[in-house]
PDB file of N, CA and C in Angstrom:
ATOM      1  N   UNK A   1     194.558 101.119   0.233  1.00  0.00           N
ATOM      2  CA  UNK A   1     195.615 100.673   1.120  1.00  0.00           C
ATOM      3  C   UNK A   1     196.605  99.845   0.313  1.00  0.00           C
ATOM      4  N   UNK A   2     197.749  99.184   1.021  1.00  0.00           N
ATOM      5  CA  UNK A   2     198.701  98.653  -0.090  1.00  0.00           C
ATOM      6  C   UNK A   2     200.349  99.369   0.500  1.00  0.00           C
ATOM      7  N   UNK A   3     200.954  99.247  -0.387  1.00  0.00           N
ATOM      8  CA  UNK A   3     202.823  99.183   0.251  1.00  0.00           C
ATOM      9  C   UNK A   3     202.606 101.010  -0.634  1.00  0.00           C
ATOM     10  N   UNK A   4     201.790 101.267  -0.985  1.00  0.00           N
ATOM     11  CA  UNK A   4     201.986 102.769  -1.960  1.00  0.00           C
ATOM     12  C   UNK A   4     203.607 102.870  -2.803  1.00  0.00           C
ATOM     13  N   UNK A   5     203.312 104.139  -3.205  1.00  0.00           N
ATOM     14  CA  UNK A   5     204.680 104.812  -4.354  1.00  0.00           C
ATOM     15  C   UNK A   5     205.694 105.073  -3.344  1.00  0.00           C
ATOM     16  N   UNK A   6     207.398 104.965  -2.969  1.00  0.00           N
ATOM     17  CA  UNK A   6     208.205 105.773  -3.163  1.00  0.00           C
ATOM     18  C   UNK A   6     208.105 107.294  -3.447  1.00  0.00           C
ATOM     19  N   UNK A   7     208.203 108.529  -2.766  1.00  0.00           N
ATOM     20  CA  UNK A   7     208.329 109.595  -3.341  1.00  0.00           C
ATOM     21  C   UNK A   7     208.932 109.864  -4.579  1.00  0.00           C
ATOM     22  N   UNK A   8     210.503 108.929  -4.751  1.00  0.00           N
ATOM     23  CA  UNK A   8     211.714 109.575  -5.577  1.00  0.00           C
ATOM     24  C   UNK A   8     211.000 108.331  -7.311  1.00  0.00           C
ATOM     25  N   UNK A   9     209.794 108.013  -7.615  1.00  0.00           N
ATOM     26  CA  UNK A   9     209.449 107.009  -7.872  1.00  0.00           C
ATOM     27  C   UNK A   9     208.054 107.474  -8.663  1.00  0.00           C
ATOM     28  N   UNK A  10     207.558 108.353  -8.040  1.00  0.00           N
ATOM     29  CA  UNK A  10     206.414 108.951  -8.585  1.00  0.00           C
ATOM     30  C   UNK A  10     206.314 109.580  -9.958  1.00  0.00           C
ATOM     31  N   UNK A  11     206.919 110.519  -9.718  1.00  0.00           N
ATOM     32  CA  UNK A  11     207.416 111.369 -11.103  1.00  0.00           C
ATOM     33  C   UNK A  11     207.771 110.419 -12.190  1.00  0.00           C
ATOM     34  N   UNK A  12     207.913 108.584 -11.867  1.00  0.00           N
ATOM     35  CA  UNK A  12     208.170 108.274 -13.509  1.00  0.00           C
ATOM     36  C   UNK A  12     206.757 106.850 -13.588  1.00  0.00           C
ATOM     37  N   UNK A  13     206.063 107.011 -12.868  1.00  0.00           N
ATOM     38  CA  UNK A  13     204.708 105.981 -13.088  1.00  0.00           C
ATOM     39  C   UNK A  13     204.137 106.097 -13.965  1.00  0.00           C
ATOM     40  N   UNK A  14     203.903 107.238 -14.900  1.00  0.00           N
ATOM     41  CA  UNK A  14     203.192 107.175 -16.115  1.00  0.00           C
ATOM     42  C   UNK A  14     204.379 107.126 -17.515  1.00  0.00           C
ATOM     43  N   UNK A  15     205.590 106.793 -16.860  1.00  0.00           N
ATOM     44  CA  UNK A  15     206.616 106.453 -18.416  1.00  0.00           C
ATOM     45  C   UNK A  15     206.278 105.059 -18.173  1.00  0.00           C
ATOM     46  N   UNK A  16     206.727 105.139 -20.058  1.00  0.00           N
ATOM     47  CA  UNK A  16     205.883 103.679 -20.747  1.00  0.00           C
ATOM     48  C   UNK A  16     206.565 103.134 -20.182  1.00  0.00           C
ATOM     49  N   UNK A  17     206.557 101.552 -19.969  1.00  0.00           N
ATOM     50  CA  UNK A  17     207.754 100.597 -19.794  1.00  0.00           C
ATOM     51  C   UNK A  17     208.235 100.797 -18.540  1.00  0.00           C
ATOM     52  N   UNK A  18     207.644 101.534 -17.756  1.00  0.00           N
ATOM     53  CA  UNK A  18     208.534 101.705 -16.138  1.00  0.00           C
ATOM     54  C   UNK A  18     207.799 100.767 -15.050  1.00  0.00           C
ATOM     55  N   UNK A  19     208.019  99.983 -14.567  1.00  0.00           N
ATOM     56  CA  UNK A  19     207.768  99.057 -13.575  1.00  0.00           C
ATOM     57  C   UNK A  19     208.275  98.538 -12.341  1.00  0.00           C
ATOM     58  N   UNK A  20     207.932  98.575 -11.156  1.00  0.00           N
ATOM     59  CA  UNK A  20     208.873  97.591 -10.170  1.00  0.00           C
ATOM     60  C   UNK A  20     208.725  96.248 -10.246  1.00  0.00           C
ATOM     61  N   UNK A  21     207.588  96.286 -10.613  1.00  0.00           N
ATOM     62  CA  UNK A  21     206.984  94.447 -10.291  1.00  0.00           C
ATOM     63  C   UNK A  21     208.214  93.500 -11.479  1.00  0.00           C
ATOM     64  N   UNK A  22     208.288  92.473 -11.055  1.00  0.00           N
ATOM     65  CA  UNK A  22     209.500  91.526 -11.854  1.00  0.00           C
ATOM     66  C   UNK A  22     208.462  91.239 -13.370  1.00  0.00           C
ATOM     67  N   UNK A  23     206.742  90.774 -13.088  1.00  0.00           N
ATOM     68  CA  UNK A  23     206.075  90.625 -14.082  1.00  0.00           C
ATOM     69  C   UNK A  23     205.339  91.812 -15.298  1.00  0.00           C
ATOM     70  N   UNK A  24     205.566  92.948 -14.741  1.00  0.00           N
ATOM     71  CA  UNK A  24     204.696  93.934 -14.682  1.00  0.00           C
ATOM     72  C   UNK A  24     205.243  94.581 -16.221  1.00  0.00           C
ATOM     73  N   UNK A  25     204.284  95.053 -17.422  1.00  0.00           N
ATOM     74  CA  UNK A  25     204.855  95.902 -18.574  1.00  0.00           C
ATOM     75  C   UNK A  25     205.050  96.760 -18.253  1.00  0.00           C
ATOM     76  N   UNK A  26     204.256  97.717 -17.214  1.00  0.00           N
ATOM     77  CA  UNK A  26     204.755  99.349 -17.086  1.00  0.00           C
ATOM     78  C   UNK A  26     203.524  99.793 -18.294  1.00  0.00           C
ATOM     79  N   UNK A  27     203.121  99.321 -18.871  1.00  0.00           N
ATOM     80  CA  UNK A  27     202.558 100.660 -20.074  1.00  0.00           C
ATOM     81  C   UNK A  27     200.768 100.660 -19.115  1.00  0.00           C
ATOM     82  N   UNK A  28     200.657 100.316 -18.493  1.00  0.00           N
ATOM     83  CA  UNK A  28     199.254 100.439 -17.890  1.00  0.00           C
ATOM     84  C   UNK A  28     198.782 101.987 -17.547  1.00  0.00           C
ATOM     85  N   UNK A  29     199.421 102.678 -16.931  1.00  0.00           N
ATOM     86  CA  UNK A  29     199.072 104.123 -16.291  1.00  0.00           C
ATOM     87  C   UNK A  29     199.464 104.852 -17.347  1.00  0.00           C
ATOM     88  N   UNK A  30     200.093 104.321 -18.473  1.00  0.00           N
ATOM     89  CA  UNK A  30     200.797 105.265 -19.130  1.00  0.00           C
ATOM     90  C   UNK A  30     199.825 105.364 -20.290  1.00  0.00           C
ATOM     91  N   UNK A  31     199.213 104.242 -20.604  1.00  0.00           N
ATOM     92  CA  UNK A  31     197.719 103.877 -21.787  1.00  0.00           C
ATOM     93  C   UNK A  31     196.692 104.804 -21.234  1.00  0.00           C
ATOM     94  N   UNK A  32     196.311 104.530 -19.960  1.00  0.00           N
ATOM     95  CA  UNK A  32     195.696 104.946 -18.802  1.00  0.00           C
ATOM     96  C   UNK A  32     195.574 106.524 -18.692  1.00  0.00           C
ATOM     97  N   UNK A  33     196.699 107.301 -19.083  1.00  0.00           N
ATOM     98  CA  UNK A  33     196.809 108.779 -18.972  1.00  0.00           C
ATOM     99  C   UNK A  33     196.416 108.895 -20.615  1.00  0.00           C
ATOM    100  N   UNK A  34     197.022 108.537 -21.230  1.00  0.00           N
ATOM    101  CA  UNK A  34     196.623 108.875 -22.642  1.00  0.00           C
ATOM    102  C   UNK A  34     195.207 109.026 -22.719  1.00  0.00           C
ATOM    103  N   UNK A  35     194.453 108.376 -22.696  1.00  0.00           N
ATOM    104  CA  UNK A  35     193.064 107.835 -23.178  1.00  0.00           C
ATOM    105  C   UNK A  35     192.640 108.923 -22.184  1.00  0.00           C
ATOM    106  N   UNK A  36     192.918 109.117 -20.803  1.00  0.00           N
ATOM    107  CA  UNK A  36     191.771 109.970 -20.077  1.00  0.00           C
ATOM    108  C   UNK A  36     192.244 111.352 -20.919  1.00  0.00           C
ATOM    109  N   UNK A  37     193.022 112.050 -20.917  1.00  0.00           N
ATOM    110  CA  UNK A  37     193.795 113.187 -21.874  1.00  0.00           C
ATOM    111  C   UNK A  37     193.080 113.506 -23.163  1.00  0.00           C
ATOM    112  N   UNK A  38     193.190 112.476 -23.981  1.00  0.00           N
ATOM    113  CA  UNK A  38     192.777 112.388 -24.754  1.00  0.00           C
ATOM    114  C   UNK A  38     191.138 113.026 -24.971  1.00  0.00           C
ATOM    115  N   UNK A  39     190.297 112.550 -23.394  1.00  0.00           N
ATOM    116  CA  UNK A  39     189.160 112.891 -23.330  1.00  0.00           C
ATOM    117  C   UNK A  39     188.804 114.415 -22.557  1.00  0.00           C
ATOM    118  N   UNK A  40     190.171 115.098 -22.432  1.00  0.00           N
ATOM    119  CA  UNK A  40     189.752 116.330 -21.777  1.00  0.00           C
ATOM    120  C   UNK A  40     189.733 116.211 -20.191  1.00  0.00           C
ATOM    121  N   UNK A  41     190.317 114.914 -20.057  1.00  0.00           N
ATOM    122  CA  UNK A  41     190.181 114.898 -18.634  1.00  0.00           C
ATOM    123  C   UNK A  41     191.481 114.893 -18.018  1.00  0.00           C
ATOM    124  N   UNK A  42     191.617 114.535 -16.200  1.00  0.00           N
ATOM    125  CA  UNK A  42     193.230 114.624 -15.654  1.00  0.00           C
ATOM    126  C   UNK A  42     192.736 113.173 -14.880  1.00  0.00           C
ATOM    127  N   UNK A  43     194.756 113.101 -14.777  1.00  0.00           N
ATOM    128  CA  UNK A  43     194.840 111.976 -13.537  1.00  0.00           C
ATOM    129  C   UNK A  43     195.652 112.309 -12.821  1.00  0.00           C
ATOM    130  N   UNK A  44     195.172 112.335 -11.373  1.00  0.00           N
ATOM    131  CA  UNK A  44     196.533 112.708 -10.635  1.00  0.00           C
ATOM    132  C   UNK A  44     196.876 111.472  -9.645  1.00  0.00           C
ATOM    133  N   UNK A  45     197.743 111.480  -8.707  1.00  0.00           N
ATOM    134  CA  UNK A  45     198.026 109.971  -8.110  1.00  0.00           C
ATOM    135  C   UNK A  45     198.664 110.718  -6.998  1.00  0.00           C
ATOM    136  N   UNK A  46     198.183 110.485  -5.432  1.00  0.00           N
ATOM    137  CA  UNK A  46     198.665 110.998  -3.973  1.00  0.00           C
ATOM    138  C   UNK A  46     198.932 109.061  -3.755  1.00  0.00           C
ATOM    139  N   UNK A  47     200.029 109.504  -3.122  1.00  0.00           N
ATOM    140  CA  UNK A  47     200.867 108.169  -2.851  1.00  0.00           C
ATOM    141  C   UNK A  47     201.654 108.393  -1.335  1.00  0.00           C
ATOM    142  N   UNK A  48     201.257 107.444  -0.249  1.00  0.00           N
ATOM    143  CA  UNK A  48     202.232 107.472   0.786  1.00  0.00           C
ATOM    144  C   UNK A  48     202.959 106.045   1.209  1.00  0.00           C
ATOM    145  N   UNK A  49     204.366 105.829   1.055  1.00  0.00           N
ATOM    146  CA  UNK A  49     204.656 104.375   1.019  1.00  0.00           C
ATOM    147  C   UNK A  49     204.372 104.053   2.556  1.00  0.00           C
ATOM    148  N   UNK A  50     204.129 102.635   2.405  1.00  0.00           N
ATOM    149  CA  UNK A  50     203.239 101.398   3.521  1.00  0.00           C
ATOM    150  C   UNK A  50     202.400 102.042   4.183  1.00  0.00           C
ATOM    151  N   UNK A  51     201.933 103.274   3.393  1.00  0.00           N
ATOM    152  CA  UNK A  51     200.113 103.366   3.607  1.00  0.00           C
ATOM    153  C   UNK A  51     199.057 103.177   2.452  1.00  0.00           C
ATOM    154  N   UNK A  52     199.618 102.991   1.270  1.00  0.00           N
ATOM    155  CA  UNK A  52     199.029 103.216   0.087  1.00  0.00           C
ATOM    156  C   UNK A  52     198.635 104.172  -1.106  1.00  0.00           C
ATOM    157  N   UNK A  53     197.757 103.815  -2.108  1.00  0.00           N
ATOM    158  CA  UNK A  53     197.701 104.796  -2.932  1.00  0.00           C
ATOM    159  C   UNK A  53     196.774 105.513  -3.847  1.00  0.00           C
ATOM    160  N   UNK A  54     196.459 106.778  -3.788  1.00  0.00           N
ATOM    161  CA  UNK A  54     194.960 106.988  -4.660  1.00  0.00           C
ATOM    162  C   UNK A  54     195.113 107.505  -5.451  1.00  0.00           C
ATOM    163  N   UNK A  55     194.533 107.385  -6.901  1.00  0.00           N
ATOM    164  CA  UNK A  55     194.494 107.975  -8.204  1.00  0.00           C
ATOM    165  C   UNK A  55     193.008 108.154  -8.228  1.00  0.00           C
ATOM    166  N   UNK A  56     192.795 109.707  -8.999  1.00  0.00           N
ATOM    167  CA  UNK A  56     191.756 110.325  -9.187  1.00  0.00           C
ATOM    168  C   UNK A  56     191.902 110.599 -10.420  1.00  0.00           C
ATOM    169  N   UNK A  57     190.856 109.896 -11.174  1.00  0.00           N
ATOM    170  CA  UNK A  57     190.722 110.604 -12.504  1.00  0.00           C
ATOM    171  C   UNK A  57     189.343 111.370 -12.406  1.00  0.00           C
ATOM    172  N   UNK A  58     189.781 112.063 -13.823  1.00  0.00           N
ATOM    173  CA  UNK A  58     188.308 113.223 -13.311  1.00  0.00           C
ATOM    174  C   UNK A  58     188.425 113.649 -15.441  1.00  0.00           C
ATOM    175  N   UNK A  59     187.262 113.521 -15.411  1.00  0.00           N
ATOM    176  CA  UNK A  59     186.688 113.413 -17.127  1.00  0.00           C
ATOM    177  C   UNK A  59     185.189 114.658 -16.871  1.00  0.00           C
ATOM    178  N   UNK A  60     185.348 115.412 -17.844  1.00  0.00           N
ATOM    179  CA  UNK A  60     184.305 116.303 -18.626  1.00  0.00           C
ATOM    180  C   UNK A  60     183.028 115.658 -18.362  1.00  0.00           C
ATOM    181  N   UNK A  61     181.722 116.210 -17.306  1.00  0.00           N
ATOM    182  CA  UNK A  61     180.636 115.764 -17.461  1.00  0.00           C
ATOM    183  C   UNK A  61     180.355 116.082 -19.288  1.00  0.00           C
ATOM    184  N   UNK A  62     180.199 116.885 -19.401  1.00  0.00           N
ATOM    185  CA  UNK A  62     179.217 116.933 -21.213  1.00  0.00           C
ATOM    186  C   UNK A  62     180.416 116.775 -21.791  1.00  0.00           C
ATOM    187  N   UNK A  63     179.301 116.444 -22.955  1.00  0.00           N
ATOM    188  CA  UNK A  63     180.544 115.463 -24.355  1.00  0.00           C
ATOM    189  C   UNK A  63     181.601 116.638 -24.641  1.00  0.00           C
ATOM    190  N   UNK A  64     183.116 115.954 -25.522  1.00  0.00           N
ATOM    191  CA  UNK A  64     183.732 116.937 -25.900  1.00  0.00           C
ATOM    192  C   UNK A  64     183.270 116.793 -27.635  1.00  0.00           C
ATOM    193  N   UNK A  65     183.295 117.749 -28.241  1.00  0.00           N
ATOM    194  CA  UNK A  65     182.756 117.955 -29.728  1.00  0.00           C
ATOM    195  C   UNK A  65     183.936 116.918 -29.974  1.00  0.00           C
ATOM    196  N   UNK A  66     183.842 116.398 -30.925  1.00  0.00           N
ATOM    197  CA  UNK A  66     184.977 115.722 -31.668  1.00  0.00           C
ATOM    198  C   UNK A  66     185.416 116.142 -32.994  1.00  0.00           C
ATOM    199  N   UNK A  67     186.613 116.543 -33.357  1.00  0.00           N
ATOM    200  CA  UNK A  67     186.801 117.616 -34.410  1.00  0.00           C
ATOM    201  C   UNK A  67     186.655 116.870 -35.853  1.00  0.00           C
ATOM    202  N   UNK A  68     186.175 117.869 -36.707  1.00  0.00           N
ATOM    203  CA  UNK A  68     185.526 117.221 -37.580  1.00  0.00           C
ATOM    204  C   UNK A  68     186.562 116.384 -38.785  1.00  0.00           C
ATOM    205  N   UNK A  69     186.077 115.383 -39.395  1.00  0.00           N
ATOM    206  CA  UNK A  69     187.236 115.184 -40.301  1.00  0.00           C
ATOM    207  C   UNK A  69     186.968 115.265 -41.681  1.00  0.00           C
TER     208      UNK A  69
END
């Protein structure tokens, strides 16, 4: 629950540096997508404003090989 995303607002939550909050860096969701990606996994984010907002990440039950170096 919560004030949720803006529709026209969504499409830029995972650019670095993008924020509403006056305190806020912005690079959180954007670290946040990297790292799950990184692991073979997704994030997606359903957002309805002044109802709130859910992000689902979803990661590879079995390991991913890690390529060799």
């Amino acid at each position: 629950n919560g004030r949720g995303i803006p529709p026209e607002l969504l499409s830029q939550v995972f650019y670095p540096y993008f924020t509403t909050r006056e305190s806020g860096t912005g690079i959180g969701l954007a670290i946040s997508q990297k790292i799950i990606m990184e692991h073979k996994g997704s994030i997606e984010i359903e957002s309805e404003e002044g109802q709130g907002t859910r992000i689902r990440i979803r990661l590879p039950v079995s390991p991913v090989e890690a390529p060799a170096s």
